[in-house]
Protein backbone atom coordinates (compact mmCIF):
# COMPACT_ATOMS: atom_id res chain seq x y z
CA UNK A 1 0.96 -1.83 21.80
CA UNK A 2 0.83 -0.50 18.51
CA UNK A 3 2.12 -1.83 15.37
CA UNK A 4 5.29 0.27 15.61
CA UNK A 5 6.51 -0.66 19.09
CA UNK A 6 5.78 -4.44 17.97
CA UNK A 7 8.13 -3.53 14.90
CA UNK A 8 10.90 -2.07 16.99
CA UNK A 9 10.24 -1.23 20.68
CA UNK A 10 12.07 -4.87 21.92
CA UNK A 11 10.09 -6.94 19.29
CA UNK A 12 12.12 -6.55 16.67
CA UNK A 13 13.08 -10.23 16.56
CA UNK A 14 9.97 -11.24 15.49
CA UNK A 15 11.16 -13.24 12.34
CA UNK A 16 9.97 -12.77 9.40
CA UNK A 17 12.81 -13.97 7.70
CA UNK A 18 13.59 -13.36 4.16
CA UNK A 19 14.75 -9.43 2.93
CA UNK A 20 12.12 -7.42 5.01
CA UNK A 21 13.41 -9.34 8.21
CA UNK A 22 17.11 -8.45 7.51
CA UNK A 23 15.52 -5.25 6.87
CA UNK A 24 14.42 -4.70 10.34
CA UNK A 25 17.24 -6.74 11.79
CA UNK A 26 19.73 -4.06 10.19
CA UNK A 27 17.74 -1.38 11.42
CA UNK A 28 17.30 -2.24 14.73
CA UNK A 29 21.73 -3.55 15.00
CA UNK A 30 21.32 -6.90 15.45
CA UNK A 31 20.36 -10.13 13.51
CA UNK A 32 17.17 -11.58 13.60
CA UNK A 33 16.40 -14.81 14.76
CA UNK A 34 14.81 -16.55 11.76
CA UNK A 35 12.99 -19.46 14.29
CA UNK A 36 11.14 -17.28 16.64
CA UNK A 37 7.80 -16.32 15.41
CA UNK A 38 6.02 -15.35 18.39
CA UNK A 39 3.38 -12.85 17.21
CA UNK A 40 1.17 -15.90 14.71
CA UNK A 41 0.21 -15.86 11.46
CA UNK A 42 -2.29 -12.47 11.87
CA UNK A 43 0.27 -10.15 13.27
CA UNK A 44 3.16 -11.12 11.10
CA UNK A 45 0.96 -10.80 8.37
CA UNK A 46 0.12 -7.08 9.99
CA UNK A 47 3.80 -6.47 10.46
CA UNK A 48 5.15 -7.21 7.07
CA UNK A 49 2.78 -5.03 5.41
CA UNK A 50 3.94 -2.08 7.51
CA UNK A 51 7.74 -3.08 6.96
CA UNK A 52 6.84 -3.76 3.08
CA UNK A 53 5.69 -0.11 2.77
CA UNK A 54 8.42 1.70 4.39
CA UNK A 55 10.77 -0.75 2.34
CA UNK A 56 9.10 0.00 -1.14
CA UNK A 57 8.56 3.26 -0.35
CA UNK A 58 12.08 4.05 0.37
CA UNK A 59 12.95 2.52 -2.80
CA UNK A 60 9.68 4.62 -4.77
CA UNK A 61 11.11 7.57 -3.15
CA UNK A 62 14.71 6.99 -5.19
CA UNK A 63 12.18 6.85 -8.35
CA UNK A 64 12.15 10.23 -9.92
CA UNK A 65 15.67 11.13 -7.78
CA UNK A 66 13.82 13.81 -5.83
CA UNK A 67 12.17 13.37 -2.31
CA UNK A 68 9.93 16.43 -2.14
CA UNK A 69 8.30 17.69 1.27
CA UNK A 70 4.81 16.95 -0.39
CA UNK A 71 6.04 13.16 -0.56
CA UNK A 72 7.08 13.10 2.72
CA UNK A 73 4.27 14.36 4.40
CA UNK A 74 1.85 12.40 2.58
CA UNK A 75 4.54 9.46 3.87
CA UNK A 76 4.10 10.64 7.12
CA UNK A 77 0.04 10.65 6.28
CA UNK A 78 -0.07 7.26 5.47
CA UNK A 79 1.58 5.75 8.25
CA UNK A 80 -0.16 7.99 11.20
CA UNK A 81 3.45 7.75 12.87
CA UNK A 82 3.30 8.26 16.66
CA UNK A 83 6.06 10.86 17.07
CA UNK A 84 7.90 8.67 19.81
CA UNK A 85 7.96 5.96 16.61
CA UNK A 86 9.19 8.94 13.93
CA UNK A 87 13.00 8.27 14.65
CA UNK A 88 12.22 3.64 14.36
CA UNK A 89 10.05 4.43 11.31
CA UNK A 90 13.15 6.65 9.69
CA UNK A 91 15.81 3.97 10.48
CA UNK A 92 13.80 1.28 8.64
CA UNK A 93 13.41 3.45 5.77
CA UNK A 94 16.69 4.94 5.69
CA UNK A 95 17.98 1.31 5.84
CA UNK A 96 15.70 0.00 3.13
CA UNK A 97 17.15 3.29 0.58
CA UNK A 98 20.67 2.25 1.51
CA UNK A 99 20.30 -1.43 0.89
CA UNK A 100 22.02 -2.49 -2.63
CA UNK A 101 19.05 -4.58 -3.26
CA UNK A 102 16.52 -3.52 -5.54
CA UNK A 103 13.00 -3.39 -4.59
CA UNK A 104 11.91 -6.81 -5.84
CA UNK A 105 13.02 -8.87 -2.93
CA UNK A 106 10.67 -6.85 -0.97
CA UNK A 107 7.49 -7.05 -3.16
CA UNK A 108 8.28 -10.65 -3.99
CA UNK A 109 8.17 -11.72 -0.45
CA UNK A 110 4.85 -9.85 0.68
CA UNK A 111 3.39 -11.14 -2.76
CA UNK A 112 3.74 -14.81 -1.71
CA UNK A 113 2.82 -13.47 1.88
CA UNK A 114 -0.44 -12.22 0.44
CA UNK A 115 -0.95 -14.26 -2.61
CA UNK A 116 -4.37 -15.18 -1.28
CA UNK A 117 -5.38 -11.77 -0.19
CA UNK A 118 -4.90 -10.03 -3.60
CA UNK A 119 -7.16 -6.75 -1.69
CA UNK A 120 -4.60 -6.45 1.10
CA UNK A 121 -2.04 -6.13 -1.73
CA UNK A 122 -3.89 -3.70 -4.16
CA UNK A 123 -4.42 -1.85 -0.80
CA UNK A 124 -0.36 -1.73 -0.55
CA UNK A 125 -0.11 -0.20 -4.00
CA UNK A 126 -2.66 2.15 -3.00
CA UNK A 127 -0.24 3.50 -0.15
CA UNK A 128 2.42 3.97 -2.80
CA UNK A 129 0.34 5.66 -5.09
CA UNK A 130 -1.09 7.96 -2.61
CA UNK A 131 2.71 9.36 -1.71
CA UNK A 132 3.93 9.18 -5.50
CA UNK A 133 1.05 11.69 -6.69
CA UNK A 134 1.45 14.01 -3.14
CA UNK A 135 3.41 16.45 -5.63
CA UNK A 136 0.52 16.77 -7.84
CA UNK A 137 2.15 14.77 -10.12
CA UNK A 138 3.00 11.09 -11.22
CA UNK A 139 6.86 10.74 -12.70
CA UNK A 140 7.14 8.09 -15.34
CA UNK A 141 9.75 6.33 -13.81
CA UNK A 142 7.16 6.36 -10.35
CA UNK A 143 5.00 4.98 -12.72
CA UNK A 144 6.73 2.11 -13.87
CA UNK A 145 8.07 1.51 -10.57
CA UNK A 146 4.18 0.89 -9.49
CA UNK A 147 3.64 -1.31 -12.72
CA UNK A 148 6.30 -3.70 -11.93
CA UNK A 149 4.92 -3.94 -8.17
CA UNK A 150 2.17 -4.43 -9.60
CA UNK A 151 3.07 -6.87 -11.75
CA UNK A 152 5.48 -8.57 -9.16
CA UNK A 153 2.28 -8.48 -6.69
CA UNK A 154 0.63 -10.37 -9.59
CA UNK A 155 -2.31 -7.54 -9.84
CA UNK A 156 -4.24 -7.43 -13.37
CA UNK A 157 -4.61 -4.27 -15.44
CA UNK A 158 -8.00 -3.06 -13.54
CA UNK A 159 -6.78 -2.90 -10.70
CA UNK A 160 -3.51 -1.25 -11.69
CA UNK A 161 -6.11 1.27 -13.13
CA UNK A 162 -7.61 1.33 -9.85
CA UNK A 163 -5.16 2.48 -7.64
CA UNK A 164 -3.11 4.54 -9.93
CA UNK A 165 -6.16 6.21 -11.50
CA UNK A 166 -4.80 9.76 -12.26
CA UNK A 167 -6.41 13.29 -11.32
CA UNK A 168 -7.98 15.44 -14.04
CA UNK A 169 -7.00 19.05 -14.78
CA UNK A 170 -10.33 19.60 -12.70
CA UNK A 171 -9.10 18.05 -9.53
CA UNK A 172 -11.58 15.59 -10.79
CA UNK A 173 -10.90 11.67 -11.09
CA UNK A 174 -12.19 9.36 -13.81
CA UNK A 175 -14.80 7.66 -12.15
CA UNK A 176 -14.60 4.43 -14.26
CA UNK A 177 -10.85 4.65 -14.02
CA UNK A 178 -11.70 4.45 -10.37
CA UNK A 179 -13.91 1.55 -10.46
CA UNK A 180 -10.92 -0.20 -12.55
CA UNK A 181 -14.29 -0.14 -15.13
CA UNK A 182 -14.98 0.41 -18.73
CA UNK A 183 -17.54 2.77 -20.19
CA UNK A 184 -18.53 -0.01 -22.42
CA UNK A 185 -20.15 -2.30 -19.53
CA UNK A 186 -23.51 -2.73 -18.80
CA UNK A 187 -25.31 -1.15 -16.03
CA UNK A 188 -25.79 -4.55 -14.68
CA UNK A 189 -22.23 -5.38 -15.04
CA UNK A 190 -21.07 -1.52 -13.39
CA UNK A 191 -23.49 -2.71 -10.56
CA UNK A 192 -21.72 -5.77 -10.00
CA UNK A 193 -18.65 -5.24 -9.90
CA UNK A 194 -19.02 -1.81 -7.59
CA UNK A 195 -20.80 -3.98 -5.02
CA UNK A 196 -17.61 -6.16 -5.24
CA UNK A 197 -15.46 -3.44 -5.10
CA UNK A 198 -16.99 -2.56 -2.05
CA UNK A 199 -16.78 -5.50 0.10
CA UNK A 200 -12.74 -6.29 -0.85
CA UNK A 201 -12.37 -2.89 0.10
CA UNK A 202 -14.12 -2.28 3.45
CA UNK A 203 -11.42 -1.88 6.16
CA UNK A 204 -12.77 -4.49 7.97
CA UNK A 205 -12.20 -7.05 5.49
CA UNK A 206 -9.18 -5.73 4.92
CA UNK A 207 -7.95 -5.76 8.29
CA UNK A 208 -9.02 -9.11 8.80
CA UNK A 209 -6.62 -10.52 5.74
CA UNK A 210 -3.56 -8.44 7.39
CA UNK A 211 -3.17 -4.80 7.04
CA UNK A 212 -2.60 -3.27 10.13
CA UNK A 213 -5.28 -1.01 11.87
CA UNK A 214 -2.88 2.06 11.74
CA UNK A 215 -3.85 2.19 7.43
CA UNK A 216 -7.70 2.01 8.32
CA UNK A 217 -7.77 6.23 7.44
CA UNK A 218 -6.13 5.57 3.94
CA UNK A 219 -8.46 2.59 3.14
CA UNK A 220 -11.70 4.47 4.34
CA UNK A 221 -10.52 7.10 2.08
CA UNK A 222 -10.01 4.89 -1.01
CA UNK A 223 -13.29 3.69 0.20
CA UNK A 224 -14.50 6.84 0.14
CA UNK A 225 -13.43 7.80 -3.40
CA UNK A 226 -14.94 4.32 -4.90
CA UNK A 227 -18.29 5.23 -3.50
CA UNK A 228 -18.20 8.80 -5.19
CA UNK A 229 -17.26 7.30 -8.68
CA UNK A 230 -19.99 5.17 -8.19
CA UNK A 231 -22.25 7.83 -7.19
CA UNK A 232 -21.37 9.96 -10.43
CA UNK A 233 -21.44 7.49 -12.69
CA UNK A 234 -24.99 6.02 -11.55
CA UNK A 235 -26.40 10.01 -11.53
CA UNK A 236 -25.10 10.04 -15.18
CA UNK A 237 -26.48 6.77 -16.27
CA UNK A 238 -29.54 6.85 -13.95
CA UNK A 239 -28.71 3.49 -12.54
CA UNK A 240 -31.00 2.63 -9.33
């Protein structure tokens, strides 16, 4: 079964407590049991980094006050929605843009989820990046709603460069900004901290700390994009 019939195909009851378990409770007309946790520690884990996403990105979508078709496809890009999930999916997030709440509740409780797989939850902010620039552009108040995830998700300033690294007129991205680098650094130090770039970011690690197999296309393209700033910036400094 995938992650979305676990969500809410009759396994909605899973219990993961706090806001994003109301969340789904709401969405899916009844409460939800707060005891039961019959899925263990992995696939809760996998579950409340789906429900976190659709819950922040409900909220990122009230940002700028505009949800564009741009946004919602790259949404719908993120998630790989199976089209008999679409109308689940929509509930959740329709729910989680209703809900009086602000977003913090949400982030707060997959921080703590996470708080010792600080990949899994730059990977997150990566998800909400990807659908807040799918107009071609970054509002400021999107932008401050991804610092204070950030923040909230207790990420440091390279890796908010990281994810939120910005495109160039030329379609192009700053490959240090990528790397969540400076230009200043040795090549020694670029070297280094590429390499561990790379191995926080491999899907497989990151599916092993939580995040669900249905964001394995995003991550291999983040993956993608770190190994092509890497590549232009050793060409340019003729690093071996």
């Amino acid at each position: 079964m995938s992650i979305w019939g676990k969500i809410l195909g009759g396994a909605a009851g899973f219990a993961l407590g706090g806001p994003l378990g109301a969340l789904i409770g709401a969405a899916a007309g009844h409460a939800v049991d707060a005891m039961r946790r019959p899925h263990g520690e992995e696939q809760t884990k996998s579950i409340a980094f789906t429900i976190a996403v659709i819950a922040l990105g409900a909220k990122l979508a009230k940002a700028d006050g505009v949800v564009t078709r741009d946004e919602v496809d790259a949404f719908k890009r993120v998630f790989r929605i199976p089209p008999g999930e679409v109308k689940n999916v929509g509930r959740v997030f329709d729910q989680a843009r209703r809900d009086h709440r602000g977003f913090e509740p949400y982030a707060e409780q997959v921080a703590r989820m996470f708080r010792d797989n600080p990949a899994v939850l730059e990977e997150m902010l990566y998800c909400l990046a990807y659908v807040a620039r799918a107009d071609g552009q970054v509002h400021p108040n999107e932008l401050e709603f991804l610092s204070k995830v950030a923040a909230i998700f207790g990420l440091d300033d390279h890796a908010f460069e990281r994810v939120t690294s910005l495109r160039a007129p030329d379609g192009q991205a700053d490959p240090y900004r990528v790397l969540g680098v400076s230009p200043e650094m040795s090549d020694d130090e670029l070297k280094t901290a590429y390499r561990k770039l790379v191995r926080e970011n491999h899907p497989d690690a990151l599916t092993a700390q939580g995040m669900p197999e249905e964001f394995v296309q995003l991550a291999n393209e983040r993956l993608a994009a770190i190994n092509h700033a890497w590549d232009v910036i050793s060409k340019e400094r003729s690093i071996r």
